[in-house]
Every structure is written in structure tokens, then in C-alpha cells.
PDB file of N, CA and C in Angstrom:
ATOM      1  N   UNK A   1      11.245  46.113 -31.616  1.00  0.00           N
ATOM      2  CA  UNK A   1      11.054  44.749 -32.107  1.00  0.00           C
ATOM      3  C   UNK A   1      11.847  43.752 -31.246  1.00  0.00           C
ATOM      4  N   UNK A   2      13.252  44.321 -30.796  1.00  0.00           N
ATOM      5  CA  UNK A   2      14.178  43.369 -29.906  1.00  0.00           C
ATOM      6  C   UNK A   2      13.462  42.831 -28.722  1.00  0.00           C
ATOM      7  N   UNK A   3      12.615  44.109 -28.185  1.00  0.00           N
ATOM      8  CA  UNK A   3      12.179  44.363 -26.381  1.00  0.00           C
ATOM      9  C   UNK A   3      11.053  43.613 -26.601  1.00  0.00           C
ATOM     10  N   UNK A   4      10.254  43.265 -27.792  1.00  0.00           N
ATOM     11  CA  UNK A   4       8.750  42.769 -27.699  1.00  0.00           C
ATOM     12  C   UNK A   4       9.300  40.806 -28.287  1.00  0.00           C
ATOM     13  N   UNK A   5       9.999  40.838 -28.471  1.00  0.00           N
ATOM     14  CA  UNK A   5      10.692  39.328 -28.790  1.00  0.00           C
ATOM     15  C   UNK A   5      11.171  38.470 -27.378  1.00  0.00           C
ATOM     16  N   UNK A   6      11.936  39.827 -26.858  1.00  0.00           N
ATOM     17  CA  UNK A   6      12.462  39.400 -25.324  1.00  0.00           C
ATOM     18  C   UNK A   6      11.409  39.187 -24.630  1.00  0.00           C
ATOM     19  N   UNK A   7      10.303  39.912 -24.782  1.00  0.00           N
ATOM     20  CA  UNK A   7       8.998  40.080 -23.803  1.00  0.00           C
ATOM     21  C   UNK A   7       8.478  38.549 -23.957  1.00  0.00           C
ATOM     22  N   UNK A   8       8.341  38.082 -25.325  1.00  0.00           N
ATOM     23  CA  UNK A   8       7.411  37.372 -25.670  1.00  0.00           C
ATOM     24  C   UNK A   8       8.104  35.670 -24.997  1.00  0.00           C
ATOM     25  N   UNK A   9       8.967  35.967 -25.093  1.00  0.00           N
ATOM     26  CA  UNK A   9      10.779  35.045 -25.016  1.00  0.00           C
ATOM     27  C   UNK A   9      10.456  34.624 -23.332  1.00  0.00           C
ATOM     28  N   UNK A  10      10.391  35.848 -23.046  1.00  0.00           N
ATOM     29  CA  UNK A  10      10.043  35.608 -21.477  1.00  0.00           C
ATOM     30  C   UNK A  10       8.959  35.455 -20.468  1.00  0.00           C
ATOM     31  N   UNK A  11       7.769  35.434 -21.334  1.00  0.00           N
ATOM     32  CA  UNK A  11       6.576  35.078 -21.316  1.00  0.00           C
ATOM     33  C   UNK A  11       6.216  33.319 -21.253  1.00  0.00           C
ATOM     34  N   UNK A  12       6.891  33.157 -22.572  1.00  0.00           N
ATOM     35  CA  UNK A  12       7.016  31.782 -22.577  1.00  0.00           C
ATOM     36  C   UNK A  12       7.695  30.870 -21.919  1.00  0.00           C
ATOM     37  N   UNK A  13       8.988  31.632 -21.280  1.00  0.00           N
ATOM     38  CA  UNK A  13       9.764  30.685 -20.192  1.00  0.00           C
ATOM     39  C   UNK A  13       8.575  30.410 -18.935  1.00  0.00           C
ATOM     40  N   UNK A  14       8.239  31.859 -18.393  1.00  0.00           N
ATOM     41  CA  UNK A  14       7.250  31.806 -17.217  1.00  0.00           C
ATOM     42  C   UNK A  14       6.305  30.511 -17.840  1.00  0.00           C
ATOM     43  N   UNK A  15       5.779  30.473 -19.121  1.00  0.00           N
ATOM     44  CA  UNK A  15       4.888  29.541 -18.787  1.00  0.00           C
ATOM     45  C   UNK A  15       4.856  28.144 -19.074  1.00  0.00           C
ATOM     46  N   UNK A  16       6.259  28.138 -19.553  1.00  0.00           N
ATOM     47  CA  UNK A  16       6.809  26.514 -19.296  1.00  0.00           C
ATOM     48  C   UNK A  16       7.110  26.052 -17.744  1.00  0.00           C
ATOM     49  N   UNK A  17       7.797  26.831 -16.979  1.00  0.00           N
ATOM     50  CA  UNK A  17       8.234  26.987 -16.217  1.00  0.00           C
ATOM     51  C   UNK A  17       6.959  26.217 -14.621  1.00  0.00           C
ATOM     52  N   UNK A  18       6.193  27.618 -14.896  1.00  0.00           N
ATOM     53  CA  UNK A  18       4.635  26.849 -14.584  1.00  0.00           C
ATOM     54  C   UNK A  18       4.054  25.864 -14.693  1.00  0.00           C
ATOM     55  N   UNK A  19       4.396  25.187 -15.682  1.00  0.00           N
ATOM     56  CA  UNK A  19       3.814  23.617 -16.427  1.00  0.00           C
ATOM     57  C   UNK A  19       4.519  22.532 -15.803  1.00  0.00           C
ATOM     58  N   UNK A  20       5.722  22.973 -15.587  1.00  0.00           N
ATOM     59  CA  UNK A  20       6.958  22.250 -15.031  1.00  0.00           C
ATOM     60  C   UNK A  20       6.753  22.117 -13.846  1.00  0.00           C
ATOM     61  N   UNK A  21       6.773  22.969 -12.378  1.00  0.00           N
ATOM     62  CA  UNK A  21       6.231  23.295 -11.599  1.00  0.00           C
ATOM     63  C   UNK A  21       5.060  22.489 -11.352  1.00  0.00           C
ATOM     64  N   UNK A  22       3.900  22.550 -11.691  1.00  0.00           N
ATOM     65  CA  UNK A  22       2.452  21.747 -12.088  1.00  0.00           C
ATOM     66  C   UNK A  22       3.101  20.304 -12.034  1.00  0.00           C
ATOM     67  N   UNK A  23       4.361  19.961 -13.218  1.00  0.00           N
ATOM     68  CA  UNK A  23       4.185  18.262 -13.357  1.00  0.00           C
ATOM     69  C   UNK A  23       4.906  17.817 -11.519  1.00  0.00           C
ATOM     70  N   UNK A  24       6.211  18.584 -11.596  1.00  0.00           N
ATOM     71  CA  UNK A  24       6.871  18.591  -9.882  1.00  0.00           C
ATOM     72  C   UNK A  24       5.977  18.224  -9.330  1.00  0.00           C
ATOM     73  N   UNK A  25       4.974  19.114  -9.062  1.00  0.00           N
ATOM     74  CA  UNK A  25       3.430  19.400  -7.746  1.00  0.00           C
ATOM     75  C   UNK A  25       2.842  17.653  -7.950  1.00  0.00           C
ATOM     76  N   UNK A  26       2.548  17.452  -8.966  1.00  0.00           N
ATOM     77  CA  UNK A  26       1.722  16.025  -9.221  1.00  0.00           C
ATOM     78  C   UNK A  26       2.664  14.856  -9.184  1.00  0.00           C
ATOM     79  N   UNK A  27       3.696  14.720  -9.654  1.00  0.00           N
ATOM     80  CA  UNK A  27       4.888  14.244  -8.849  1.00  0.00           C
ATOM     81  C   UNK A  27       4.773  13.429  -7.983  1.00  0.00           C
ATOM     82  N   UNK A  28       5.200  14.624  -7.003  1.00  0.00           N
ATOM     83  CA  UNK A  28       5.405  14.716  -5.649  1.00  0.00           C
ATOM     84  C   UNK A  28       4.064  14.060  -4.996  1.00  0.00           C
ATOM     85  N   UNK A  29       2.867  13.933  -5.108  1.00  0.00           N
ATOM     86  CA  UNK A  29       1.592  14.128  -4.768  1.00  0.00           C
ATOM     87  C   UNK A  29       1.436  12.313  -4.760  1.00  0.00           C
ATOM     88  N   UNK A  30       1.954  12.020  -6.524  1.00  0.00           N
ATOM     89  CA  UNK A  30       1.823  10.471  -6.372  1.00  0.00           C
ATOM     90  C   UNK A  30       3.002  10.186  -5.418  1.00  0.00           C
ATOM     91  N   UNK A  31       4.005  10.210  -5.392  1.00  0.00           N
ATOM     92  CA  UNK A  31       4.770   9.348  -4.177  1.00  0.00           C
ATOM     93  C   UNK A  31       4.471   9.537  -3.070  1.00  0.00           C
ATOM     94  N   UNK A  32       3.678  10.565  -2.627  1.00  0.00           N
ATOM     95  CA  UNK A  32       2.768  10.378  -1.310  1.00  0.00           C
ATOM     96  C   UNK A  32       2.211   9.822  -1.390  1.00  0.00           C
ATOM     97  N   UNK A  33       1.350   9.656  -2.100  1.00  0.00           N
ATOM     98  CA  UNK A  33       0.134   8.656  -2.194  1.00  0.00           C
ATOM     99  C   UNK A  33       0.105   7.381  -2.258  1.00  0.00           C
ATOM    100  N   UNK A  34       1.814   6.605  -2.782  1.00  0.00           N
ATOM    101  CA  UNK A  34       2.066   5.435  -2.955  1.00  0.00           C
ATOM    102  C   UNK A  34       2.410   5.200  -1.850  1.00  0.00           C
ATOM    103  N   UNK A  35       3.588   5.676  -0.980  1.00  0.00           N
ATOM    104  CA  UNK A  35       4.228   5.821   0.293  1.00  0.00           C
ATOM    105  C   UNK A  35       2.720   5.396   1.042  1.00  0.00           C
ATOM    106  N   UNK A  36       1.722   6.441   1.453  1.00  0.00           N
ATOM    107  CA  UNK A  36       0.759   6.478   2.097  1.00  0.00           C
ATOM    108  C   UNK A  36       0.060   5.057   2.064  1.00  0.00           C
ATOM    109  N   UNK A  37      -0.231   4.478   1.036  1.00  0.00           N
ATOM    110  CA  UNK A  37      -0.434   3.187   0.468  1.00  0.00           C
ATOM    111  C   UNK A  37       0.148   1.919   1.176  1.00  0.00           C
ATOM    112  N   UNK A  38       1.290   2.581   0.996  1.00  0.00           N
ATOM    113  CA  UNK A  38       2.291   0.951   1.529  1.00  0.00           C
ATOM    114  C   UNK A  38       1.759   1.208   3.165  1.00  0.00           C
ATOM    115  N   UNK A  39       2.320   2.072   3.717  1.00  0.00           N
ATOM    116  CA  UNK A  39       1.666   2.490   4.930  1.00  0.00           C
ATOM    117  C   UNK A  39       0.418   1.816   5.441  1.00  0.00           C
ATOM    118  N   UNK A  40      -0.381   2.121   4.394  1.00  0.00           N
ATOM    119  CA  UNK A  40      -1.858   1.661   4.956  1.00  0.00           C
ATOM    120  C   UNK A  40      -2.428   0.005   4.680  1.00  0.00           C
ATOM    121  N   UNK A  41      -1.636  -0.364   3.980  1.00  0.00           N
ATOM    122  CA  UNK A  41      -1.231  -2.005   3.075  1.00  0.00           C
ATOM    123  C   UNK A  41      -0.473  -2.661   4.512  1.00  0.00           C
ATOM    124  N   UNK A  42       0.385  -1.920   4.616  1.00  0.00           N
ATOM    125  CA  UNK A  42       1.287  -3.195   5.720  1.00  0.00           C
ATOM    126  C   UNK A  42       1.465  -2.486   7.618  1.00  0.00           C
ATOM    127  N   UNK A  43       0.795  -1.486   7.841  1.00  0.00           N
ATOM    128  CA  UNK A  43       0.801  -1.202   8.752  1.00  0.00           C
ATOM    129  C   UNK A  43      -0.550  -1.088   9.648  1.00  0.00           C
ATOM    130  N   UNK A  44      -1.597  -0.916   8.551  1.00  0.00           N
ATOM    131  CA  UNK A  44      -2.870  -1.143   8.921  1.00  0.00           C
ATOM    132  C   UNK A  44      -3.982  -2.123   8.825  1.00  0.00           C
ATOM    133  N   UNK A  45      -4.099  -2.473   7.538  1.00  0.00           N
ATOM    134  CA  UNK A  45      -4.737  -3.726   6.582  1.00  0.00           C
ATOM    135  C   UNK A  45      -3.992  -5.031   7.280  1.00  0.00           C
ATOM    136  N   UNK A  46      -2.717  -5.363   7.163  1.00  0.00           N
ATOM    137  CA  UNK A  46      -1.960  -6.458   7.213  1.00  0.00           C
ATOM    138  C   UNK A  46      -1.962  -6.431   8.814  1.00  0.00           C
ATOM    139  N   UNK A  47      -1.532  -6.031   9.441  1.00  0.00           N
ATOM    140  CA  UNK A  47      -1.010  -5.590  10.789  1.00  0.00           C
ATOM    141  C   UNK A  47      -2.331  -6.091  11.593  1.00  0.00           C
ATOM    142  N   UNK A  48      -3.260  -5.052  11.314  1.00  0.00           N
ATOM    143  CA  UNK A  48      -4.156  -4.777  12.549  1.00  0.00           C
ATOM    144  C   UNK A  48      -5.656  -5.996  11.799  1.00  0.00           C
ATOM    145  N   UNK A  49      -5.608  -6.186  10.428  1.00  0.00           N
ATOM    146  CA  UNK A  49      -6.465  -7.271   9.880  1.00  0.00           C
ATOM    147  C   UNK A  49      -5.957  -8.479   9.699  1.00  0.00           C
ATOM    148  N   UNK A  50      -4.935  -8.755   9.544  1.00  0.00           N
ATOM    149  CA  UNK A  50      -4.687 -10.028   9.413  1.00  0.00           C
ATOM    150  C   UNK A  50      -3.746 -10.959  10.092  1.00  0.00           C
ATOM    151  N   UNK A  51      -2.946 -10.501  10.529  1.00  0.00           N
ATOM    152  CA  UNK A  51      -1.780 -11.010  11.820  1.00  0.00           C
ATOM    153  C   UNK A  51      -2.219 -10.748  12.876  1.00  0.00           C
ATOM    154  N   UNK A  52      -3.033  -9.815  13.504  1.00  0.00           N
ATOM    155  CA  UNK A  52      -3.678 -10.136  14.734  1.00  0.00           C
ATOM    156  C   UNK A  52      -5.044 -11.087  14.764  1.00  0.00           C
ATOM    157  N   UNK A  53      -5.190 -11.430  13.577  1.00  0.00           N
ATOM    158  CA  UNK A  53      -6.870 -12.630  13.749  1.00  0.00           C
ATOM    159  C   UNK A  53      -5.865 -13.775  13.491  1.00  0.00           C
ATOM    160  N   UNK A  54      -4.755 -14.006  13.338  1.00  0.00           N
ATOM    161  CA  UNK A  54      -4.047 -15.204  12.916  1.00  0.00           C
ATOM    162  C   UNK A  54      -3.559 -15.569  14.083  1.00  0.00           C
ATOM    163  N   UNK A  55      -3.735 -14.910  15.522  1.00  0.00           N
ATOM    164  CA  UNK A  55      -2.917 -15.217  16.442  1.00  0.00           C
ATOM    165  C   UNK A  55      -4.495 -15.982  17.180  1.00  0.00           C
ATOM    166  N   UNK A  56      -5.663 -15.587  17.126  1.00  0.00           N
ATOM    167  CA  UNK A  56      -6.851 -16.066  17.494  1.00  0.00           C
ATOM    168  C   UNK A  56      -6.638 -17.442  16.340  1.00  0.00           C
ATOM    169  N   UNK A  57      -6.976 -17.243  15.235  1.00  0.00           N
ATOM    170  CA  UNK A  57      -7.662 -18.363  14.310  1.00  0.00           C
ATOM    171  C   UNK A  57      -6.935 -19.617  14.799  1.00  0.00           C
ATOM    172  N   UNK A  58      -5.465 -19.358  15.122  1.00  0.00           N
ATOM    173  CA  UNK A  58      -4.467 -20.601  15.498  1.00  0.00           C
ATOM    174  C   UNK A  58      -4.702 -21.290  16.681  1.00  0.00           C
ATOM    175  N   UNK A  59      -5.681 -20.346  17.546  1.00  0.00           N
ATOM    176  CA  UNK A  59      -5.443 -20.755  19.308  1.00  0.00           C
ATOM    177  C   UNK A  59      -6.779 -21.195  18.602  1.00  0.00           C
ATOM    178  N   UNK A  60      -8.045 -21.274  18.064  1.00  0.00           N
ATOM    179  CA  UNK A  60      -9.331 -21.740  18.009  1.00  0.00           C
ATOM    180  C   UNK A  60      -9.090 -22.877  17.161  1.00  0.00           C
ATOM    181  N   UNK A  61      -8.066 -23.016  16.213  1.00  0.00           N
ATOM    182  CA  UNK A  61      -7.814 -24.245  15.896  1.00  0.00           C
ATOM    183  C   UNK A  61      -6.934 -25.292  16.314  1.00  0.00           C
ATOM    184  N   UNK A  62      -6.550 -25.142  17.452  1.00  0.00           N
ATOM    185  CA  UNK A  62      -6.011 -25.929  18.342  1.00  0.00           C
ATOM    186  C   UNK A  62      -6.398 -26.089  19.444  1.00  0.00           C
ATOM    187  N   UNK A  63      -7.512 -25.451  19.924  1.00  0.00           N
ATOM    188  CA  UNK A  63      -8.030 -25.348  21.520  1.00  0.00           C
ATOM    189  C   UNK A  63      -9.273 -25.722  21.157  1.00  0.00           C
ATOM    190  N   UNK A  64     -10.474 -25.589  20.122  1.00  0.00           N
ATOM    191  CA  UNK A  64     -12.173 -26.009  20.233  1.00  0.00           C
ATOM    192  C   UNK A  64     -11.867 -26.827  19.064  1.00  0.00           C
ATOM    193  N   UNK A  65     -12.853 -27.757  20.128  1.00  0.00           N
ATOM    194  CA  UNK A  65     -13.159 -29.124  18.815  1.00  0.00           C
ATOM    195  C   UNK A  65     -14.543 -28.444  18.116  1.00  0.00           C
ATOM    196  N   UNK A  66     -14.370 -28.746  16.790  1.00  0.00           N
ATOM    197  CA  UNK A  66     -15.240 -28.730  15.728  1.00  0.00           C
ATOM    198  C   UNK A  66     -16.756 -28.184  16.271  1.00  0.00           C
ATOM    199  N   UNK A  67     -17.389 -28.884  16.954  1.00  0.00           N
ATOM    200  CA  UNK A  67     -18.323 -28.774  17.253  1.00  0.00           C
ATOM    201  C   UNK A  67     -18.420 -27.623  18.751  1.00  0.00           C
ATOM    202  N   UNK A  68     -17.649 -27.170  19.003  1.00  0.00           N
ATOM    203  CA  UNK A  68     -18.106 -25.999  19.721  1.00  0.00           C
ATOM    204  C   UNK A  68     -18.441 -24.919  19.613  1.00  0.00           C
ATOM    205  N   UNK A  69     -19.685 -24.259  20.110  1.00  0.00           N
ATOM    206  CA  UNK A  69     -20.321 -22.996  19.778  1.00  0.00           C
ATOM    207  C   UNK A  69     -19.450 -21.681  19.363  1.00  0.00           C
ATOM    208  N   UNK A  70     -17.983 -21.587  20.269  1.00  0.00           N
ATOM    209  CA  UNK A  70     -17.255 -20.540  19.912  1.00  0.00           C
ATOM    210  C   UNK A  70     -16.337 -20.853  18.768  1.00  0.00           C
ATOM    211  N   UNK A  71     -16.361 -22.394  18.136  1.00  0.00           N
ATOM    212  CA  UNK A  71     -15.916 -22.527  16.849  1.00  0.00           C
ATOM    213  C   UNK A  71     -16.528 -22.014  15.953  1.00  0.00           C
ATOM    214  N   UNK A  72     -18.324 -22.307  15.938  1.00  0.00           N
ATOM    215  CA  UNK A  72     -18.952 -22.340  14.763  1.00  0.00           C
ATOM    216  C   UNK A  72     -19.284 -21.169  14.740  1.00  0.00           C
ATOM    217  N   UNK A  73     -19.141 -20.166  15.622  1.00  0.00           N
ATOM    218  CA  UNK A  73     -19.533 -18.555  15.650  1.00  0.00           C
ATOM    219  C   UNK A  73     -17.989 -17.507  14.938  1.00  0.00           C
ATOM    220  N   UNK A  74     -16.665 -18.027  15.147  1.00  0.00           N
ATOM    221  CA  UNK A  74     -15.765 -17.774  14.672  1.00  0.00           C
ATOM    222  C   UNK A  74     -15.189 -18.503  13.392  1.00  0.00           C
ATOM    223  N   UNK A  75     -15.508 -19.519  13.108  1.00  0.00           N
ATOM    224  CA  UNK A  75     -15.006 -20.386  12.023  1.00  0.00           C
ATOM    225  C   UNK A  75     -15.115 -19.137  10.713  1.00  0.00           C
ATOM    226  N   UNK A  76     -16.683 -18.961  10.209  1.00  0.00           N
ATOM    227  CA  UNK A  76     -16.584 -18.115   8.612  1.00  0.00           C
ATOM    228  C   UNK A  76     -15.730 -16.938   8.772  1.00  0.00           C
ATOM    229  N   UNK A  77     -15.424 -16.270  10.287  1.00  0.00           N
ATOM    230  CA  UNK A  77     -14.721 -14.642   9.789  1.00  0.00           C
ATOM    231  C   UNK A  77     -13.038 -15.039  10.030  1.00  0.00           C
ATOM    232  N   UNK A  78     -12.406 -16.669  10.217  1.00  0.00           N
ATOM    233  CA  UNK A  78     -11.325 -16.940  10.538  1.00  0.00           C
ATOM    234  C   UNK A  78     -10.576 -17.998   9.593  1.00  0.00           C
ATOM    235  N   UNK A  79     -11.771 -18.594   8.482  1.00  0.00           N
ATOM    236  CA  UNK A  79     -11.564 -19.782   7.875  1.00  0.00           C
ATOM    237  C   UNK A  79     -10.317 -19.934   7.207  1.00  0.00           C
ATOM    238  N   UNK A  80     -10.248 -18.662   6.023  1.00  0.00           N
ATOM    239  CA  UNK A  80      -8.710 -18.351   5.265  1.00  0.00           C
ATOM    240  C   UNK A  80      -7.713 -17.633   6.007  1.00  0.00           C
ATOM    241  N   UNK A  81      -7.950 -17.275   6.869  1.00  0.00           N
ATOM    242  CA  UNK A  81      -6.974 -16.205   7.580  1.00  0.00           C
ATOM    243  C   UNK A  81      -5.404 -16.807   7.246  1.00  0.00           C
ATOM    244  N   UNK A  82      -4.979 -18.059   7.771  1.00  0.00           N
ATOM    245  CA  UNK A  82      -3.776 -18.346   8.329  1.00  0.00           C
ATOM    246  C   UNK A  82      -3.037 -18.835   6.787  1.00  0.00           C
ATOM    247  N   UNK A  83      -3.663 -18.831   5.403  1.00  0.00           N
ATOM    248  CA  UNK A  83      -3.747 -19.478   4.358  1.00  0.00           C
ATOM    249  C   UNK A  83      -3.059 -18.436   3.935  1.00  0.00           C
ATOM    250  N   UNK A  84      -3.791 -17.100   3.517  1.00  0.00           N
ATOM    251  CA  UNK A  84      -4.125 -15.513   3.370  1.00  0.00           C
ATOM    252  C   UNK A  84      -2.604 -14.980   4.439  1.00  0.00           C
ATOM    253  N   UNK A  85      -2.659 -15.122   5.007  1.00  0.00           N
ATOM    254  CA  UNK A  85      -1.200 -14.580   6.095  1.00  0.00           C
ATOM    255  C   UNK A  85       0.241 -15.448   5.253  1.00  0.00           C
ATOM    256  N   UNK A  86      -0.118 -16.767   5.408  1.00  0.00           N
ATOM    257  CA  UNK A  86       1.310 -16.991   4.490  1.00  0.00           C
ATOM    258  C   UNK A  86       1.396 -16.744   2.941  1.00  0.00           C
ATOM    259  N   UNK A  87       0.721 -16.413   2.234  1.00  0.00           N
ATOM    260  CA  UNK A  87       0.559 -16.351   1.045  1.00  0.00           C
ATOM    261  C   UNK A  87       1.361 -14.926   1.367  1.00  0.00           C
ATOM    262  N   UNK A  88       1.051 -13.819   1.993  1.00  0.00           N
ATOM    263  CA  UNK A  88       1.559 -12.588   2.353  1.00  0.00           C
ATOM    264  C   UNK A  88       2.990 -12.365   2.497  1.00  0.00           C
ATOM    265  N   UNK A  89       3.085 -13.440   3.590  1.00  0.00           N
ATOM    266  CA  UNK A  89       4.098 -13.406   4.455  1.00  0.00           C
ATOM    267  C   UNK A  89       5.221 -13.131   3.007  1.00  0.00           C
ATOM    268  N   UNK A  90       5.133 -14.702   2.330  1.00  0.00           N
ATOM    269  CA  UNK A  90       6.158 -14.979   1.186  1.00  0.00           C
ATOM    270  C   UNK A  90       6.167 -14.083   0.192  1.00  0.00           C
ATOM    271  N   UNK A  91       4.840 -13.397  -0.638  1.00  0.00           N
ATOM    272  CA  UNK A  91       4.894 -12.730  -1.426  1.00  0.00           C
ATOM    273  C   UNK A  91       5.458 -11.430  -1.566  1.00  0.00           C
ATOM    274  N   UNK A  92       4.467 -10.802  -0.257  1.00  0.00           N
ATOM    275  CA  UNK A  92       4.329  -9.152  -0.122  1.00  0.00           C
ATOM    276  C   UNK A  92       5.266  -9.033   0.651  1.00  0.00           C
ATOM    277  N   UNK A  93       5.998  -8.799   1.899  1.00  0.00           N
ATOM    278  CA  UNK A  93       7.096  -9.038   2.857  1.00  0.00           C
ATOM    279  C   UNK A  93       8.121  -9.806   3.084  1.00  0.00           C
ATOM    280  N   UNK A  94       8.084 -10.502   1.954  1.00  0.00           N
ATOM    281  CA  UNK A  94       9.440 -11.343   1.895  1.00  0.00           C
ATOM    282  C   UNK A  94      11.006 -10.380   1.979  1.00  0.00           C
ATOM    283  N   UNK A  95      11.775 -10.335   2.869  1.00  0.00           N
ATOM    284  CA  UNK A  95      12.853  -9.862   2.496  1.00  0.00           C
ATOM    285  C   UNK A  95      13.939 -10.092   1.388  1.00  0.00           C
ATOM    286  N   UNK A  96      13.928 -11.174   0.836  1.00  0.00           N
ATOM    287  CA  UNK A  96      14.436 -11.183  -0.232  1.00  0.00           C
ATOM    288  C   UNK A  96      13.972 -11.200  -2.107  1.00  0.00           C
ATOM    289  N   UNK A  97      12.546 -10.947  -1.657  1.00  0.00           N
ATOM    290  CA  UNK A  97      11.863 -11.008  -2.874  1.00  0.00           C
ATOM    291  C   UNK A  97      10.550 -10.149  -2.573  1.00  0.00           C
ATOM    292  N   UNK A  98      10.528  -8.623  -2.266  1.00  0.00           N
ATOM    293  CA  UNK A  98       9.740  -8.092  -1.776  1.00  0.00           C
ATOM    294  C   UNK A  98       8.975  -7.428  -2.974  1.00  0.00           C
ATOM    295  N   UNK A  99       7.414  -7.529  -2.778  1.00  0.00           N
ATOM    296  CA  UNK A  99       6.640  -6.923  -4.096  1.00  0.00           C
ATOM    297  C   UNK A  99       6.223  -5.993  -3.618  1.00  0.00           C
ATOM    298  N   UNK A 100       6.496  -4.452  -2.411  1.00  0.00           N
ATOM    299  CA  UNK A 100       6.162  -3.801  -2.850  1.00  0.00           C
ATOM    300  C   UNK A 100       7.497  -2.871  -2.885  1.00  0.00           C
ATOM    301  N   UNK A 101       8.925  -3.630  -2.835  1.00  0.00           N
ATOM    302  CA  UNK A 101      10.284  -2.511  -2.937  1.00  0.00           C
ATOM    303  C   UNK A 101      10.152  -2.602  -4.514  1.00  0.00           C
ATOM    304  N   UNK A 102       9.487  -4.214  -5.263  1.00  0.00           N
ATOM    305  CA  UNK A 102       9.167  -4.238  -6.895  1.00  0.00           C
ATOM    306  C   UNK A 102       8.527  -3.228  -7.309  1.00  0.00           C
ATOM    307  N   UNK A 103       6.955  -2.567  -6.637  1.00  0.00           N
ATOM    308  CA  UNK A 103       6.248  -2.015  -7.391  1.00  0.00           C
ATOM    309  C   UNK A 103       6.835  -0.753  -7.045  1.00  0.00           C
ATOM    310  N   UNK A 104       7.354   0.014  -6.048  1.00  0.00           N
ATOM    311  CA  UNK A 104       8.295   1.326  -6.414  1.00  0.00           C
ATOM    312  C   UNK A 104       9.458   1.574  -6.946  1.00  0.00           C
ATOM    313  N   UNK A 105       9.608   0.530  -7.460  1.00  0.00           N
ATOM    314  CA  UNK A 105      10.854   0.421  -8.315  1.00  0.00           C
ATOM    315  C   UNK A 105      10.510   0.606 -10.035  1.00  0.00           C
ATOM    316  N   UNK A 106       9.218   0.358 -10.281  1.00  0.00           N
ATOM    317  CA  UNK A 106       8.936   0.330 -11.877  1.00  0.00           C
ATOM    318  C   UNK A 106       8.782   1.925 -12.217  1.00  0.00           C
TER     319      UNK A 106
END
């Protein structure tokens, strides 16, 4: 009766243990995935979409008057860009008020 209590005793550790293990595994899985996120938010999206068309949108709005063909062919994919970049700049990358050191922090 002792040995089948212990058995049972130790049955059940293994399969907490397992469950535990399981939550670790999923865990671990989201802070990759958030990490990976920020990554792909400010190193790819931000970076390579929006601070490099902000360095064009600025030279086309200071170099073609209104009415030139390479305005009116670039104007709709450049219109918010430089609007959209500071809104960023202050919100998302601010060093002293940063929203995404906020959102891994909750």
C-alpha cells in the first residue's frame, strides 16, 4: 500500500512537472516572438520603410515644384511619410519615454 502511494505520488510529480516544463516551453516561445517583433518593428518596417523614404520625400519637397512629373508620380506613395516618421520618432523611440521598453515591461 506504501510502494503503490509512492508510485502514484510520483507519477503525479512527473506530470506536473511536464505541465510546468510545457508552460517554460511557451514562455520562452512568447519572448521570442515579442523580441522578434521589436526587431522587425524598428529594424525593418521603421528602418528600411520609413526613414529611408523620408530622406527622398524631404529632397522632393524641397527640390520639384508642384507641378513636376517626378512630383506627381511620387507625391501619393510619399504624402504622410515625414508626418508618420515624427509621430514615431516621439512616440515609439523616444529615449525617454519609450513605448516599446513600456510594452515589455507590462
Amino acid at each position: 500500500d506504501d510502494t503503490e502511494q509512492r508510485q502514484n505520488h510520483e507519477r503525479d510529480n512527473n506530470e506536473r512537472e511536464q505541465r510546468r516544463n510545457h508552460y517554460f516551453w511557451l514562455l520562452a516561445k512568447m519572448f521570442f516572438r515579442c523580441a522578434d517583433w521589436q526587431i522587425y518593428a524598428i529594424g525593418t518596417h521603421f528602418v528600411r520603410g520609413h526613414a529611408m523614404n523620408e530622406v527622398f520625400a524631404v529632397s522632393m519637397y524641397r527640390n520639384l515644384p508642384f507641378h513636376h512629373p517626378l512630383f506627381r508620380l511620387l507625391w501619393p506613395h510619399l504624402q504622410g511619410i515625414i508626418a508618420i516618421n515624427v509621430q514615431a520618432r516621439n512616440v515609439l523611440i523616444n529615449p525617454n519615454n519609450n513605448a516599446f521598453a513600456k510594452f515589455m515591461s507590462v
